[in-house]
Protein backbone atom coordinates (compact mmCIF):
# COMPACT_ATOMS: atom_id res chain seq x y z
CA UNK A 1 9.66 34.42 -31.52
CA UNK A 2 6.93 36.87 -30.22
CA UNK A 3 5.54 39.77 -32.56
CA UNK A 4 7.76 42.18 -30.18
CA UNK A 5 10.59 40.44 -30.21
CA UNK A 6 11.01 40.26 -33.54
CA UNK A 7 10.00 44.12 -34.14
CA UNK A 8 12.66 45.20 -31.51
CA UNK A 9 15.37 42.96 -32.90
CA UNK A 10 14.13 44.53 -36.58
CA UNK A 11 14.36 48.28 -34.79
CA UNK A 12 18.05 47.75 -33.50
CA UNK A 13 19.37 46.31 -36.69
CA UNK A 14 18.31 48.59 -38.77
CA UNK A 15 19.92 51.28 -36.58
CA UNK A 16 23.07 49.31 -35.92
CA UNK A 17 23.77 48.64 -39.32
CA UNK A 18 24.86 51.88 -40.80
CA UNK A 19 26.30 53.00 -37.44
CA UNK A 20 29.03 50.24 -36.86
CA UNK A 21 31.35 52.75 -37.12
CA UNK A 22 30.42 54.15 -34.31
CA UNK A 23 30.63 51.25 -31.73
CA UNK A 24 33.42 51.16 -29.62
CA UNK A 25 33.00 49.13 -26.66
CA UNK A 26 35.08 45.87 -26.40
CA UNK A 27 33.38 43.24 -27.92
CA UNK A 28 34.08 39.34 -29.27
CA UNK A 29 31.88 38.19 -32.10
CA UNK A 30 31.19 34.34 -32.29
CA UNK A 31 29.42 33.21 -34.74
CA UNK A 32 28.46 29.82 -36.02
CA UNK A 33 28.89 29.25 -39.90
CA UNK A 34 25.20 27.30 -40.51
CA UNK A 35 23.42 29.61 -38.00
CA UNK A 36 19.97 30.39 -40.08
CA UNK A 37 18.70 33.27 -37.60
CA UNK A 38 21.52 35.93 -38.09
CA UNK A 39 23.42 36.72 -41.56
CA UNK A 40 27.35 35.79 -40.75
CA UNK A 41 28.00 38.92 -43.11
CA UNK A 42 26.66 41.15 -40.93
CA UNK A 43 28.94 39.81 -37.79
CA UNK A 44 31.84 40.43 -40.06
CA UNK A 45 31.05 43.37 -41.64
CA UNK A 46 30.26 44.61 -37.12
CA UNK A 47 34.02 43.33 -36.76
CA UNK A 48 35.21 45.23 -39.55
CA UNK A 49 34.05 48.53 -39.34
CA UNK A 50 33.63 48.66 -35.93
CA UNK A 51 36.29 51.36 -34.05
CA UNK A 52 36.61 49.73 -31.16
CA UNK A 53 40.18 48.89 -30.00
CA UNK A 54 39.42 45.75 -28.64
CA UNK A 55 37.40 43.65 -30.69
CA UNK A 56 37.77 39.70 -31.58
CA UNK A 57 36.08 37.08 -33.68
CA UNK A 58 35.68 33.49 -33.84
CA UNK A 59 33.35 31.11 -36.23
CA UNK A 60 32.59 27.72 -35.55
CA UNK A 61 32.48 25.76 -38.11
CA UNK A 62 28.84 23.92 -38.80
CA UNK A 63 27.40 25.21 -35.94
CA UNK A 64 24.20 26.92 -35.35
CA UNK A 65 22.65 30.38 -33.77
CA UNK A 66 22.35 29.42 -30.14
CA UNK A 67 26.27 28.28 -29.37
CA UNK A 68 25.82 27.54 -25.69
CA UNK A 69 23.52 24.94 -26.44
CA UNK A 70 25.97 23.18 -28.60
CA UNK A 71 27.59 19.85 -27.59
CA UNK A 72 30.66 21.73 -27.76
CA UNK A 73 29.08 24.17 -24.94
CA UNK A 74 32.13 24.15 -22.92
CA UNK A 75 34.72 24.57 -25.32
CA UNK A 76 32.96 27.87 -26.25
CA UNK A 77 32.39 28.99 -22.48
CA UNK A 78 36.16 28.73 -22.48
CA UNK A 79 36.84 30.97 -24.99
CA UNK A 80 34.38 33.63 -24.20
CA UNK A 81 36.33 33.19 -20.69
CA UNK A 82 39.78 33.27 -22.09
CA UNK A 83 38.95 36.35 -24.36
CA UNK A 84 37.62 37.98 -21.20
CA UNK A 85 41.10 37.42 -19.35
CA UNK A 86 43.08 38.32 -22.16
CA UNK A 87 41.25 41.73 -23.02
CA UNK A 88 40.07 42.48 -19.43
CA UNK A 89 43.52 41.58 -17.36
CA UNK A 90 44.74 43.93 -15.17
CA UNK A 91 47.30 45.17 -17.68
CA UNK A 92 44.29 46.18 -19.76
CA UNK A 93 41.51 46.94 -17.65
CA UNK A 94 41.91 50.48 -17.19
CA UNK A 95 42.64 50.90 -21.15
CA UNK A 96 38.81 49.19 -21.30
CA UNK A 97 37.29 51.10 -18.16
CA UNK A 98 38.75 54.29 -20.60
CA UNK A 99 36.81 53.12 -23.77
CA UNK A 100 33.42 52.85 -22.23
């Protein structure tokens, strides 16, 4: 990771952090329960005390930070692709469109 990078990613957590509450955009959290780069707490404690109305989560069990380049690449693609249908149908989209 570049010097940058890393001092950006630093910048934005420590923002984030103690202003989940404020975040209400949809969102789906997907996590992988050995990823070593970002702290699963702080994806749940995002899902938890974010306001957003439409918010989901998923873990996958044993696997790492970067989930797309997982064997099981496909299987997550699908979800991210089935949450998007689900929370941005046309029954829903204008309740999203209202949120952002």
């Amino acid at each position: 990771m570049r010097v940058r990078t890393g001092h950006e990613i630093l910048r934005i957590s420590s923002y984030l952090t103690p202003n989940f509450k404020s975040v209400t955009v949809p969102f789906f959290v997907l996590h992988g329960t050995a990823d070593r780069v970002t702290d699963l707490l702080a994806s749940q404690d995002l899902y938890n005390e974010a306001a957003s109305e439409f918010k989901d989560n998923k873990l996958y069990d044993g696997f790492l930070h970067d989930l797309l380049f997982e064997p099981e690449r496909e299987e997550i693609a699908q979800d991210i692709i089935d949450w998007m249908h689900k929370k941005l149908g046309a029954g829903n989209l204008a309740n999203v469109y209202s949120q952002c």
